[in-house]
N, C-alpha and C. Protein backbone atom coordinates (compact mmCIF):
# COMPACT_ATOMS: atom_id res chain seq x y z
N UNK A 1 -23.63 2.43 4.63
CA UNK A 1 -22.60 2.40 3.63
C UNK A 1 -21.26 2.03 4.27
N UNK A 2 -20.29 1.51 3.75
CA UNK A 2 -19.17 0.54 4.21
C UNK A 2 -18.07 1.74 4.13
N UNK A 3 -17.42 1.83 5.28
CA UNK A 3 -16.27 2.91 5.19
C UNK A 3 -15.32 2.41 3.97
N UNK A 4 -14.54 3.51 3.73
CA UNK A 4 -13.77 3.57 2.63
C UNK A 4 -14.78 3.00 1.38
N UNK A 5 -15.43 2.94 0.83
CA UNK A 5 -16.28 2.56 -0.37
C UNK A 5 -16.18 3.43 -0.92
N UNK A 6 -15.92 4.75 -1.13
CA UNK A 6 -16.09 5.34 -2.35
C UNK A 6 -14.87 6.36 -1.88
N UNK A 7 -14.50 6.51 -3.32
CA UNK A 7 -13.35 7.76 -3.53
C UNK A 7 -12.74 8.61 -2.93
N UNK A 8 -14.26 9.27 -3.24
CA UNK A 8 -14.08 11.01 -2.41
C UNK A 8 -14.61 10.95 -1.25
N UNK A 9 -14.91 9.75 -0.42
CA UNK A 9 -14.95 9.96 1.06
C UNK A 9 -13.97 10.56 2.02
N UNK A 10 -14.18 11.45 2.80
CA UNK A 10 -13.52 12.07 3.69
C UNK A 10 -12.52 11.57 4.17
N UNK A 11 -12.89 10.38 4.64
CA UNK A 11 -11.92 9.06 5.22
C UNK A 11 -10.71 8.69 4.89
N UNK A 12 -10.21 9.09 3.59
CA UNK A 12 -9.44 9.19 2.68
C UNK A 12 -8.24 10.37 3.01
N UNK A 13 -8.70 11.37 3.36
CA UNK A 13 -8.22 12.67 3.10
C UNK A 13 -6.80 12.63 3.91
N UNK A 14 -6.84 12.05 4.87
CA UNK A 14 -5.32 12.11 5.84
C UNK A 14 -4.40 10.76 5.32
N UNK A 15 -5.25 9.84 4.92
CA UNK A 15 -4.62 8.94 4.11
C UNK A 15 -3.33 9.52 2.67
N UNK A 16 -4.44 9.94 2.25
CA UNK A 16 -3.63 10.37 1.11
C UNK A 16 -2.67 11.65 1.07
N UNK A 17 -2.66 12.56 2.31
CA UNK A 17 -1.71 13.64 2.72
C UNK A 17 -0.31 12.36 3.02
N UNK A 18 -0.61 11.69 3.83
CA UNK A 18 0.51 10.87 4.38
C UNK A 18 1.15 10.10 3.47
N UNK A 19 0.43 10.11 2.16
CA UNK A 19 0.65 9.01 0.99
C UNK A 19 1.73 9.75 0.25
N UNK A 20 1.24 10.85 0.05
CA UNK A 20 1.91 11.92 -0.66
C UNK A 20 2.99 12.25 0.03
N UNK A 21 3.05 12.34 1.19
CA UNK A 21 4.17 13.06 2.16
C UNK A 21 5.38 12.15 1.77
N UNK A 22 4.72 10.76 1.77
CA UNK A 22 5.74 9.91 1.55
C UNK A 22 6.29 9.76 0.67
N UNK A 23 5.80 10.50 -0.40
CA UNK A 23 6.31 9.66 -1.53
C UNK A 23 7.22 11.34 -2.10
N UNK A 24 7.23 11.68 -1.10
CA UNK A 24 8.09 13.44 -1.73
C UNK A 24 9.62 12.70 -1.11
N UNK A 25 9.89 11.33 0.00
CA UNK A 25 10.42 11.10 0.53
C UNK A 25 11.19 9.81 -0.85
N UNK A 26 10.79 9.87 -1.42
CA UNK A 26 11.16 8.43 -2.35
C UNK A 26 12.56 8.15 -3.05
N UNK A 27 12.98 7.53 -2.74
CA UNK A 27 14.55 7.61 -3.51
C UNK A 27 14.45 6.62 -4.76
N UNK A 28 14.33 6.97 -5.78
CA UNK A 28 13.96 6.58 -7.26
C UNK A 28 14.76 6.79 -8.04
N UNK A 29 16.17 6.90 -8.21
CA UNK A 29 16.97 7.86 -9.16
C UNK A 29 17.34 6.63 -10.42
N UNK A 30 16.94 5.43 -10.63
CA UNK A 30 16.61 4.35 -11.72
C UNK A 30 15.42 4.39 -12.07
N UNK A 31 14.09 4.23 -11.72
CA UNK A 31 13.15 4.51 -12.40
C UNK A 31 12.00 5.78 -12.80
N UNK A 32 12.81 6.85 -11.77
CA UNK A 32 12.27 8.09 -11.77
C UNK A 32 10.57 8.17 -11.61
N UNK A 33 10.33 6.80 -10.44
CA UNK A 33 8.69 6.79 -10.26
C UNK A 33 8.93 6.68 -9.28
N UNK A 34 8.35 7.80 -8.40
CA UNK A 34 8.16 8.11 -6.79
C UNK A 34 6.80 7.62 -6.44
N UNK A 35 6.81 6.62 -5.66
CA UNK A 35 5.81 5.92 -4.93
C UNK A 35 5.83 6.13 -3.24
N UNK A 36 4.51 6.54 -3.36
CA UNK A 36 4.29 6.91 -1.42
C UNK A 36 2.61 5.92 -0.92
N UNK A 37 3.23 5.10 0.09
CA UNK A 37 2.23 4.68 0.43
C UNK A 37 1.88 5.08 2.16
N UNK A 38 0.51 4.58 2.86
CA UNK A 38 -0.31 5.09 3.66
C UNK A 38 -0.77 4.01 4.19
N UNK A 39 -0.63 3.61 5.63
CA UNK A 39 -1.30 2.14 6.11
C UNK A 39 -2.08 2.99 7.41
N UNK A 40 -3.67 2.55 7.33
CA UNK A 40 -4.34 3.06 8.46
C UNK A 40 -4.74 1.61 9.22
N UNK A 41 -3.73 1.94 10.58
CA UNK A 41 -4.09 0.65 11.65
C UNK A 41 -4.80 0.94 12.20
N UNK A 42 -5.64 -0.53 12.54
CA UNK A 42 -7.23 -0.30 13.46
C UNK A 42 -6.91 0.60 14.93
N UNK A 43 -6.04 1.04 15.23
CA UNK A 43 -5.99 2.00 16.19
C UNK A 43 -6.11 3.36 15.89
N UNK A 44 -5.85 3.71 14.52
CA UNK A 44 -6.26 4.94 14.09
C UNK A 44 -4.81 5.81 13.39
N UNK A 45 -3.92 4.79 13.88
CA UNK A 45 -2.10 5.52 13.80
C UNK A 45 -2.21 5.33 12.00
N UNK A 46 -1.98 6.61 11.18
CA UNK A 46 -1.14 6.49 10.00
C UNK A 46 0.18 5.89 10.03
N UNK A 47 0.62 5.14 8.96
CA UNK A 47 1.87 4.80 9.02
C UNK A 47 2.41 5.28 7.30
N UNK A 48 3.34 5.73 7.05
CA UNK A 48 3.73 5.98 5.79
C UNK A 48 4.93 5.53 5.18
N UNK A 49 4.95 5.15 3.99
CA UNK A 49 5.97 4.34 3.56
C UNK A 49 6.46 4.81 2.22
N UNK A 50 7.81 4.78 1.49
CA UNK A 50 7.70 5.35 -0.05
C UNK A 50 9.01 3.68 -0.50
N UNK A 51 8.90 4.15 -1.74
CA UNK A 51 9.88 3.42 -2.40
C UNK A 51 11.11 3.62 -2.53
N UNK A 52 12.06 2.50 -2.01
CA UNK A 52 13.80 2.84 -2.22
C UNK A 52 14.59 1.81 -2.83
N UNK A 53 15.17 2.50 -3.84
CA UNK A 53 15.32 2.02 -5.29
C UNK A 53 16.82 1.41 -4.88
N UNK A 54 17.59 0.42 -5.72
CA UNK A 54 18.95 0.14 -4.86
C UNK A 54 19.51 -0.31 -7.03
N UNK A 55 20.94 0.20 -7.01
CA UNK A 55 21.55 -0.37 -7.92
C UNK A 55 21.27 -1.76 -8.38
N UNK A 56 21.25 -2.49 -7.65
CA UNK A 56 20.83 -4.28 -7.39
C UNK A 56 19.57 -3.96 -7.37
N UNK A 57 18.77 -4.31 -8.55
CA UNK A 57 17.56 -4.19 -8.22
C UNK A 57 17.09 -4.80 -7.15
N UNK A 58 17.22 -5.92 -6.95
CA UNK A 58 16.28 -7.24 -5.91
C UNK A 58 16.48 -6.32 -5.04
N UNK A 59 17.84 -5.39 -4.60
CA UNK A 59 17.34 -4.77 -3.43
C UNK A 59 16.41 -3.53 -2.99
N UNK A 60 15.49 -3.59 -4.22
CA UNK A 60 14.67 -2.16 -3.98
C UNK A 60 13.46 -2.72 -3.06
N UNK A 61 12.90 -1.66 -2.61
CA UNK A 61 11.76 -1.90 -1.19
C UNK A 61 10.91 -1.11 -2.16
N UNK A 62 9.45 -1.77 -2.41
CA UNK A 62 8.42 -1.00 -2.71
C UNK A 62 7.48 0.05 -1.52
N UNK A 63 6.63 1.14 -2.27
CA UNK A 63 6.21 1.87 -1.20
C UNK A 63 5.21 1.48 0.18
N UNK A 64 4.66 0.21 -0.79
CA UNK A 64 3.80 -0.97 0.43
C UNK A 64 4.18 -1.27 0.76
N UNK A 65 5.60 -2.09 1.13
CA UNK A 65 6.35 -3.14 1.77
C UNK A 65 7.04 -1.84 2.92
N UNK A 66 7.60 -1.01 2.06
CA UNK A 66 7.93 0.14 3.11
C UNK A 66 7.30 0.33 4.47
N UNK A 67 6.17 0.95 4.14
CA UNK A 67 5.32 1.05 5.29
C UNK A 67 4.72 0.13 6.33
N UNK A 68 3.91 -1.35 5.67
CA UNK A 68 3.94 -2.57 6.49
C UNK A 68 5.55 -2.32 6.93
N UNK A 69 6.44 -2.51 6.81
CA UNK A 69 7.67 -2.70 7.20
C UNK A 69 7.53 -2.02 8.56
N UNK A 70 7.47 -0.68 8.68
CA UNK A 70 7.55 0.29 9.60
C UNK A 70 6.51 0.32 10.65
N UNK A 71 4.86 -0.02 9.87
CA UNK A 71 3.65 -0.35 10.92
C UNK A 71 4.63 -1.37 11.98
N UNK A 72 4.47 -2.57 11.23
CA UNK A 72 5.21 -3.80 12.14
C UNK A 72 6.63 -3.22 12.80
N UNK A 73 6.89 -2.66 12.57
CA UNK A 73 8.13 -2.21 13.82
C UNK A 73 7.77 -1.33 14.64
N UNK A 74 6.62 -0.83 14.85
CA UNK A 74 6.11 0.10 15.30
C UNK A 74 5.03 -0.62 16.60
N UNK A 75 5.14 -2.06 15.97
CA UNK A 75 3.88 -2.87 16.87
C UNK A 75 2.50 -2.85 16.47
N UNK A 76 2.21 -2.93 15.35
CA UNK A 76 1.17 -2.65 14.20
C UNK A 76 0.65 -3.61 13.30
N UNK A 77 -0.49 -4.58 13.52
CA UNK A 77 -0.72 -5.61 13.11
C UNK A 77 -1.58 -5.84 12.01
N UNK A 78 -2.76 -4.95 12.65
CA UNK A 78 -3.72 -4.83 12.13
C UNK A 78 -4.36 -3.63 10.85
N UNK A 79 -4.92 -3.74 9.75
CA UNK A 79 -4.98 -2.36 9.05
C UNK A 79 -6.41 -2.12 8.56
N UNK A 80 -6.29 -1.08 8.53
CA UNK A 80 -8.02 -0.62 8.14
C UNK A 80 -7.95 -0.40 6.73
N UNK A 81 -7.42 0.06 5.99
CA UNK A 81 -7.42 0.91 4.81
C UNK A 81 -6.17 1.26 4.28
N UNK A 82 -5.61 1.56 3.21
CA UNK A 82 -4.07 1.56 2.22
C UNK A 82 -4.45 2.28 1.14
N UNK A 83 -3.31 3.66 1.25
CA UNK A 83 -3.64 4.30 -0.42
C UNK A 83 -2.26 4.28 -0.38
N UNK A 84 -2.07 4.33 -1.73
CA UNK A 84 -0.84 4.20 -2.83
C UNK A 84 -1.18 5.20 -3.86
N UNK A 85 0.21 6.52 -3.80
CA UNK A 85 0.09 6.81 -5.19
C UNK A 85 0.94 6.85 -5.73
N UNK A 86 0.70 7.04 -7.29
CA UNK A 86 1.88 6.80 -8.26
C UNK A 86 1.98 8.15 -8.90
N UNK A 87 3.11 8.18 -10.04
CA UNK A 87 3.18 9.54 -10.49
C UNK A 87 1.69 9.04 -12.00
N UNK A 88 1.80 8.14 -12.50
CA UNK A 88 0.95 7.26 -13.84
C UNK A 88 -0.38 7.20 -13.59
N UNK A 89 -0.73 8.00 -14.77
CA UNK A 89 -2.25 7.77 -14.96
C UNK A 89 -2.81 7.10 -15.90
N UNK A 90 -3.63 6.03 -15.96
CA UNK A 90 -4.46 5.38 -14.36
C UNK A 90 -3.26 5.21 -13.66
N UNK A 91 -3.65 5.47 -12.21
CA UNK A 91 -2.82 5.53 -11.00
C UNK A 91 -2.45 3.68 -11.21
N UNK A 92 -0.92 3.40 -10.83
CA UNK A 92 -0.30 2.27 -10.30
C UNK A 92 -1.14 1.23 -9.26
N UNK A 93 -0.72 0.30 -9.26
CA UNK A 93 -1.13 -0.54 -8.31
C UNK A 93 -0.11 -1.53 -7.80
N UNK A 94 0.01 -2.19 -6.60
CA UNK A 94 0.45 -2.43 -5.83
C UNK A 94 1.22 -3.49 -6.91
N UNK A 95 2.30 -4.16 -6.27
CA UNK A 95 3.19 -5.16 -7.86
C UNK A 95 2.76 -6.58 -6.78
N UNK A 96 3.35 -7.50 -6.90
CA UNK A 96 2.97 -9.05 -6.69
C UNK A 96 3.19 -9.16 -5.05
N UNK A 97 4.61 -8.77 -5.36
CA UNK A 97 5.26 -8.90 -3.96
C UNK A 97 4.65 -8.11 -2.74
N UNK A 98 4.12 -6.85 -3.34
CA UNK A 98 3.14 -6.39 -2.32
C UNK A 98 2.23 -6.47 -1.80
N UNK A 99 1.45 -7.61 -2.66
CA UNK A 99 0.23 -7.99 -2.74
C UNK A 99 0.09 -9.10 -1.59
N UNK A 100 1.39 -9.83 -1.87
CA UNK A 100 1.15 -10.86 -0.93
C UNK A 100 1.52 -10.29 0.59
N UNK A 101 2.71 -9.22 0.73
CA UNK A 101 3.55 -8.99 2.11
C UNK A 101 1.88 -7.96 2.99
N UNK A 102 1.21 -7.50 1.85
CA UNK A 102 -0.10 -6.93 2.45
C UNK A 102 -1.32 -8.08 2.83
N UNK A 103 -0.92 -8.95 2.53
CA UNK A 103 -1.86 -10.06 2.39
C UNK A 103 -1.66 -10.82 3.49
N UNK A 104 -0.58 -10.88 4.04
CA UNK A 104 -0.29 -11.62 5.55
C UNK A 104 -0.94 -11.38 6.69
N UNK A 105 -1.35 -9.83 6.89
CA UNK A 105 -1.56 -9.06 7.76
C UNK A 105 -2.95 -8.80 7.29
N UNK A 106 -3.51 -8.58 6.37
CA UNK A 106 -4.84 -8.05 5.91
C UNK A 106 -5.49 -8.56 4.60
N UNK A 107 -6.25 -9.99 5.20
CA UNK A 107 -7.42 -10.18 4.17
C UNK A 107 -7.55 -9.54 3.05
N UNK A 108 -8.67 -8.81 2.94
CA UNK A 108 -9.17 -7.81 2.35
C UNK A 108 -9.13 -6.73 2.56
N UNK A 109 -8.16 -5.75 2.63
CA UNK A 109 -7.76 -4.57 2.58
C UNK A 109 -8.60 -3.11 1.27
N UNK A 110 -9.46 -2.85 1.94
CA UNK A 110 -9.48 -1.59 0.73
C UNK A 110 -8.14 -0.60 0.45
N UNK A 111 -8.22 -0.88 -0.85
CA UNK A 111 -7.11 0.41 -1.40
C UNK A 111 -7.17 1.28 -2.39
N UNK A 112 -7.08 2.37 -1.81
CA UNK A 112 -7.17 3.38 -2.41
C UNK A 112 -5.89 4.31 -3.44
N UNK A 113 -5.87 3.85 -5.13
CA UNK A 113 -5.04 3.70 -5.80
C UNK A 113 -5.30 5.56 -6.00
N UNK A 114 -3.87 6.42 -6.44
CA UNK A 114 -4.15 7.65 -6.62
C UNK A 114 -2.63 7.88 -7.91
N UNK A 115 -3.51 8.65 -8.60
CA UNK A 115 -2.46 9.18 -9.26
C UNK A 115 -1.64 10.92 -8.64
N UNK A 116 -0.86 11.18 -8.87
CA UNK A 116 -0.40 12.65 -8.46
C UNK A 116 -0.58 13.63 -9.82
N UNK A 117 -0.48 12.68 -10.90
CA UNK A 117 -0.33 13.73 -12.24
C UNK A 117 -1.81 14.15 -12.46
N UNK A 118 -2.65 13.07 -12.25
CA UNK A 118 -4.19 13.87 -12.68
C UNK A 118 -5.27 13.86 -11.88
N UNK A 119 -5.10 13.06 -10.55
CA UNK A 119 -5.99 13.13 -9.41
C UNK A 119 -6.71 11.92 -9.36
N UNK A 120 -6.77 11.40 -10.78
CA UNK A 120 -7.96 10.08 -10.95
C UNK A 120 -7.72 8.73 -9.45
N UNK A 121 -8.49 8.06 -8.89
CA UNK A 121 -8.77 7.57 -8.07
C UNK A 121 -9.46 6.16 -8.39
N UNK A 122 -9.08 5.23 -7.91
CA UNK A 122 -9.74 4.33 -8.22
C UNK A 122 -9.61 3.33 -6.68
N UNK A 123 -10.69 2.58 -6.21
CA UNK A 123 -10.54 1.61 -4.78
C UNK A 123 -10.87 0.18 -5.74
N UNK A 124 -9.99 -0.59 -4.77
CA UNK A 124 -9.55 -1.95 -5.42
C UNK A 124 -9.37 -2.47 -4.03
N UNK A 125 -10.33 -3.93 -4.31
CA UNK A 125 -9.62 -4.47 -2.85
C UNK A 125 -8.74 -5.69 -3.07
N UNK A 126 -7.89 -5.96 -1.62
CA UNK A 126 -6.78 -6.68 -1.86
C UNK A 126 -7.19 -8.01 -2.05
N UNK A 127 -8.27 -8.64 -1.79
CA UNK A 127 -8.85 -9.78 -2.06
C UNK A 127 -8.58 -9.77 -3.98
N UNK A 128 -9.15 -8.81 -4.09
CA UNK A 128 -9.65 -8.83 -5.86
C UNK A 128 -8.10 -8.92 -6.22
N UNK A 129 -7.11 -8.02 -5.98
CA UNK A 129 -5.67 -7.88 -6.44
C UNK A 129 -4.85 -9.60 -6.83
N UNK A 130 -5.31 -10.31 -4.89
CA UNK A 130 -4.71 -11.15 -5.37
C UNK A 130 -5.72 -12.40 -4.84
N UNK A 131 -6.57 -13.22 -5.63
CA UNK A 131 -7.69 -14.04 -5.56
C UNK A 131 -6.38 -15.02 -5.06
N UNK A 132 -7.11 -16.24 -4.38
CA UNK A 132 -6.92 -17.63 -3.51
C UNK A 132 -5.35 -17.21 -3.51
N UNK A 133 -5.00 -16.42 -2.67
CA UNK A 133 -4.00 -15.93 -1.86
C UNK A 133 -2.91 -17.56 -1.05
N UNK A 134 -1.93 -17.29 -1.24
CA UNK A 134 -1.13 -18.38 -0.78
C UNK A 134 -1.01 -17.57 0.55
N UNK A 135 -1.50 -18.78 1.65
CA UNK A 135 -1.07 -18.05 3.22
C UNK A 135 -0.90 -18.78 4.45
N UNK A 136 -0.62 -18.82 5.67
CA UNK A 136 -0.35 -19.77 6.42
C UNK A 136 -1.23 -20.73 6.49
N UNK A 137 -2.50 -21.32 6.19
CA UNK A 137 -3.10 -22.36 5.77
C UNK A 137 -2.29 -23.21 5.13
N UNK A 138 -2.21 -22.94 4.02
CA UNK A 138 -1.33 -23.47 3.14
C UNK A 138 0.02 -24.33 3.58
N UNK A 139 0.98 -23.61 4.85
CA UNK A 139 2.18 -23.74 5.06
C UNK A 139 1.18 -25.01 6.15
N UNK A 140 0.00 -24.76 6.67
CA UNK A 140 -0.50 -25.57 8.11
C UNK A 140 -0.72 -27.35 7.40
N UNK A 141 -0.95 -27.24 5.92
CA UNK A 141 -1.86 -28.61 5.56
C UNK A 141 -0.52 -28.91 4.67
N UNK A 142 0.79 -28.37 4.63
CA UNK A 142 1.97 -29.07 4.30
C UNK A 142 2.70 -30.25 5.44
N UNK A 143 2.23 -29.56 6.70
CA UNK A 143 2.80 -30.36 7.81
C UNK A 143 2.14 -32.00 7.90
């Protein structure tokens, strides 16, 4: 059986402490939706990330971009696995821009979507999120 494949796998469990941790960290005071995300690099390091909301919208950082943000400053390339939770049930999912800034770094990413209000769970992979992905190929057969 394929790690992370199902829900309530164990595998999950420090993921989603760190998801949560993060997202108690969230500065939201415009949309009053605290988002905490969780990046597990193939070395084993959690990385955690939340959402920070800015007057100017364009300048808000989602809770995925957060954390890639911080893996990669950290020297963090590679990722095994990503949970995201939201306060909304069905739990949130990652928005466009995240899709792709997760998409640079990781193919197919399993992610593990969580709500906080009712527990429901759902895994989605990043392939499925965002099909024929625009990526440095693309930028290689412009030259």
């Amino acid at each position: 059986m394929e790690r992370f494949a199902t829900t309530d796998g164990g595998e999950w469990a420090p993921l989603i402490a760190a998801a949560n941790a993060a997202r108690a960290n969230a500065y939201a005071p415009y949309s009053n939706y605290a988002v905490g995300a969780a990046l597990l690099c193939d070395d084993g390091t959690i990385v955690g990330g939340c959402n920070v909301e800015n007057a100017s919208y364009g300048g808000t950082i989602c809770a995925e971009r957060s954390a890639v943000v911080s893996a990669v400053g950290a020297g963090k390339r590679a990722f095994v696995a990503c949970v995201v939770v939201t306060q909304s049930d069905p739990p949130g999912s990652p928005c466009g821009f995240c899709r792709q800034v997760l998409r640079e770094l990781a193919r197919d990413l399993p992610i593990l979507l969580v709500s906080a209000s009712s527990g429901a769970r759902r895994i989605v992979r990043l392939a499925q999120l965002l099909p024929d992905a625009f990526d440095a190929s693309d930028l290689a057969r412009a030259r």
